[in-house]
Protein backbone atom coordinates (compact mmCIF):
# COMPACT_ATOMS: atom_id res chain seq x y z
CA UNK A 1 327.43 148.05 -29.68
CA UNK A 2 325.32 145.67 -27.62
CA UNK A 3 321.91 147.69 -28.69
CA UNK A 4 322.85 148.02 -32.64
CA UNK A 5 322.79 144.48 -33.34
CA UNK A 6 326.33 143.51 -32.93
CA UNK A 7 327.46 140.22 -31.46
CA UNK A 8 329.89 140.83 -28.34
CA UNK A 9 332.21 137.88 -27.71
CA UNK A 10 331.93 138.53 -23.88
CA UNK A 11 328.00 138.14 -23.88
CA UNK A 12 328.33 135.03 -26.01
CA UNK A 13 330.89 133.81 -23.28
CA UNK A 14 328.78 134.96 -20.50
CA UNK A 15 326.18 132.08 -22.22
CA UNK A 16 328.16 129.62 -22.67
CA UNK A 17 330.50 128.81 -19.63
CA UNK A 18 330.77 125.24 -19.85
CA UNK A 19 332.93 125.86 -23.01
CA UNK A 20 336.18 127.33 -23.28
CA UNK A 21 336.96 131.08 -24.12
CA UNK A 22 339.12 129.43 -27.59
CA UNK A 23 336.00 127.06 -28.54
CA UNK A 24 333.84 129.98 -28.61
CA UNK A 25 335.94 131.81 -30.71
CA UNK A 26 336.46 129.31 -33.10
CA UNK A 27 332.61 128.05 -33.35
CA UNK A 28 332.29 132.00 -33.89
CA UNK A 29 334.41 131.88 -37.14
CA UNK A 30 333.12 129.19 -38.73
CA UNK A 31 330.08 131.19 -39.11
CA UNK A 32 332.18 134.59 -40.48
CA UNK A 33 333.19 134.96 -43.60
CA UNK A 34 334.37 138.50 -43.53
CA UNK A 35 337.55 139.24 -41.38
CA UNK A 36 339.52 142.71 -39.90
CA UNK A 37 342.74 141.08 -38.32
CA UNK A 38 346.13 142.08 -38.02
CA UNK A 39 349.63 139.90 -39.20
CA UNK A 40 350.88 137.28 -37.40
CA UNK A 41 349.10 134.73 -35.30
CA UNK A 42 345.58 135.84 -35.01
CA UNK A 43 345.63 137.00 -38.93
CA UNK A 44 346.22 133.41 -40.18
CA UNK A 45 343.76 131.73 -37.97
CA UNK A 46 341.26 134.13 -39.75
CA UNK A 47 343.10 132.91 -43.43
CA UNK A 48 341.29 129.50 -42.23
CA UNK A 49 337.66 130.11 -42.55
CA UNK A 50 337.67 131.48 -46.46
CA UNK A 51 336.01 134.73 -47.18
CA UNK A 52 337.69 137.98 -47.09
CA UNK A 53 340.56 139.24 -44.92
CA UNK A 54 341.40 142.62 -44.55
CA UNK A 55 344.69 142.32 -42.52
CA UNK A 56 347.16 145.16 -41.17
CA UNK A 57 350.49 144.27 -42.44
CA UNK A 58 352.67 146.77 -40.41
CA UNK A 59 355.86 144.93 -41.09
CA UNK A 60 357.39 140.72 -40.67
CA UNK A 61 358.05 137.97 -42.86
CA UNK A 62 354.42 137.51 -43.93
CA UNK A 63 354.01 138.46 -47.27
CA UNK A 64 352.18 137.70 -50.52
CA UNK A 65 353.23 134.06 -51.10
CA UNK A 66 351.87 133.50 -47.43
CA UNK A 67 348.02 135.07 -48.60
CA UNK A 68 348.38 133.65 -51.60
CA UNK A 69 349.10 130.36 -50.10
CA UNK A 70 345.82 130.94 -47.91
CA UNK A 71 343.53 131.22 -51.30
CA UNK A 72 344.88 127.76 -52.25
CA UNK A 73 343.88 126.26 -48.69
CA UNK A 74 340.81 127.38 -47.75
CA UNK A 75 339.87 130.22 -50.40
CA UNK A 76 340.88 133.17 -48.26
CA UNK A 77 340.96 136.52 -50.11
CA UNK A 78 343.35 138.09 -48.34
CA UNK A 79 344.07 141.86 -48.86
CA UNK A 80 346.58 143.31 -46.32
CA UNK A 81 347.33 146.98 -46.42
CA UNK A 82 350.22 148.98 -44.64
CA UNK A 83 348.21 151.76 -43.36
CA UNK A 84 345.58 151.28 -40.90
CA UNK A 85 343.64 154.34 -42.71
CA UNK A 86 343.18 152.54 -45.61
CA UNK A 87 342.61 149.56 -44.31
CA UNK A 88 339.58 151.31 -41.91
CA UNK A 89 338.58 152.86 -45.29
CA UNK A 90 338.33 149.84 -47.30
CA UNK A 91 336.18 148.47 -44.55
CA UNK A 92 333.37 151.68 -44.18
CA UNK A 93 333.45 151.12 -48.15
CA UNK A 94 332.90 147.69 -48.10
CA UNK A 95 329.99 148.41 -45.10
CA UNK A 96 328.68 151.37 -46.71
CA UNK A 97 327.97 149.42 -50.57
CA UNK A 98 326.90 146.05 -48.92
CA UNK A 99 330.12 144.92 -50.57
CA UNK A 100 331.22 141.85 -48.80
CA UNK A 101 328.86 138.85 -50.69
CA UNK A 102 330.51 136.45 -48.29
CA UNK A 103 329.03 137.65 -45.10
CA UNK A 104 325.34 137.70 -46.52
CA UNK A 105 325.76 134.23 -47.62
CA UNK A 106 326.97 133.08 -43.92
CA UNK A 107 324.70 130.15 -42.28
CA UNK A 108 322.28 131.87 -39.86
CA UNK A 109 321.99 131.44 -36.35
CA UNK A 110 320.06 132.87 -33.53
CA UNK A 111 321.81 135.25 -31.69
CA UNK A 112 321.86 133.64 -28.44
CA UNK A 113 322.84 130.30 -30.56
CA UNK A 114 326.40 128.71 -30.24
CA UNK A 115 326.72 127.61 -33.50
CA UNK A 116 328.52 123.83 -33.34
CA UNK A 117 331.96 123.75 -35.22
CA UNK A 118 330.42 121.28 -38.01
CA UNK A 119 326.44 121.56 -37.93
């Protein structure tokens, strides 16, 4: 992935040791507006950031009041599906068409750039 211009969180690590593995991650996000997560924990820190969320929702008390409630906070459009195949489907669509407005409208940064949690 490294040669088809795809950020790799370990490379962005590898640059930036004096900050912690979570900081990274989260100065990451802010600059993503298009998310691929799963339920639970790591889904709803992705419901923080706005933009879309496609989000494998094998089973658990999450549910459509939760995603809804995500719209309200941050403007999350959540879309969780059951099945990973249409969930990996949805997301070659959305690749293939240029669908997902959100991530061309991200703030830029270099690639070798940290971007700071509130530049």
């Amino acid at each position: 992935m490294r040669g088809q211009s795809v950020d790799v969180i370990d490379d962005i690590f590898a640059q930036n040791v004096a900050v912690s593995g979570n900081e990274v991650k989260m100065r990451v996000m802010t600059r993503t507006r298009c998310f691929v997560s799963v339920q639970g924990g790591g889904g709803v820190i992705s419901m923080f950031f706005g933009g879309k969320v496609m989000l494998y929702h094998a089973r658990g008390r999450e549910g459509g009041g939760m995603y809804a409630l995500a719209n309200k906070f941050s403007g999350a459009h959540v879309k969780d599906f059951g099945n990973k195949t249409q969930l990996v489907q949805h997301f070659k669509d959305m690749v293939n068409e240029n669908y997902c407005d959100a991530c061309n409208t991200r703030d830029e940064v270099s690639r070798d750039e940290l971007p700071l949690p509130y530049a």
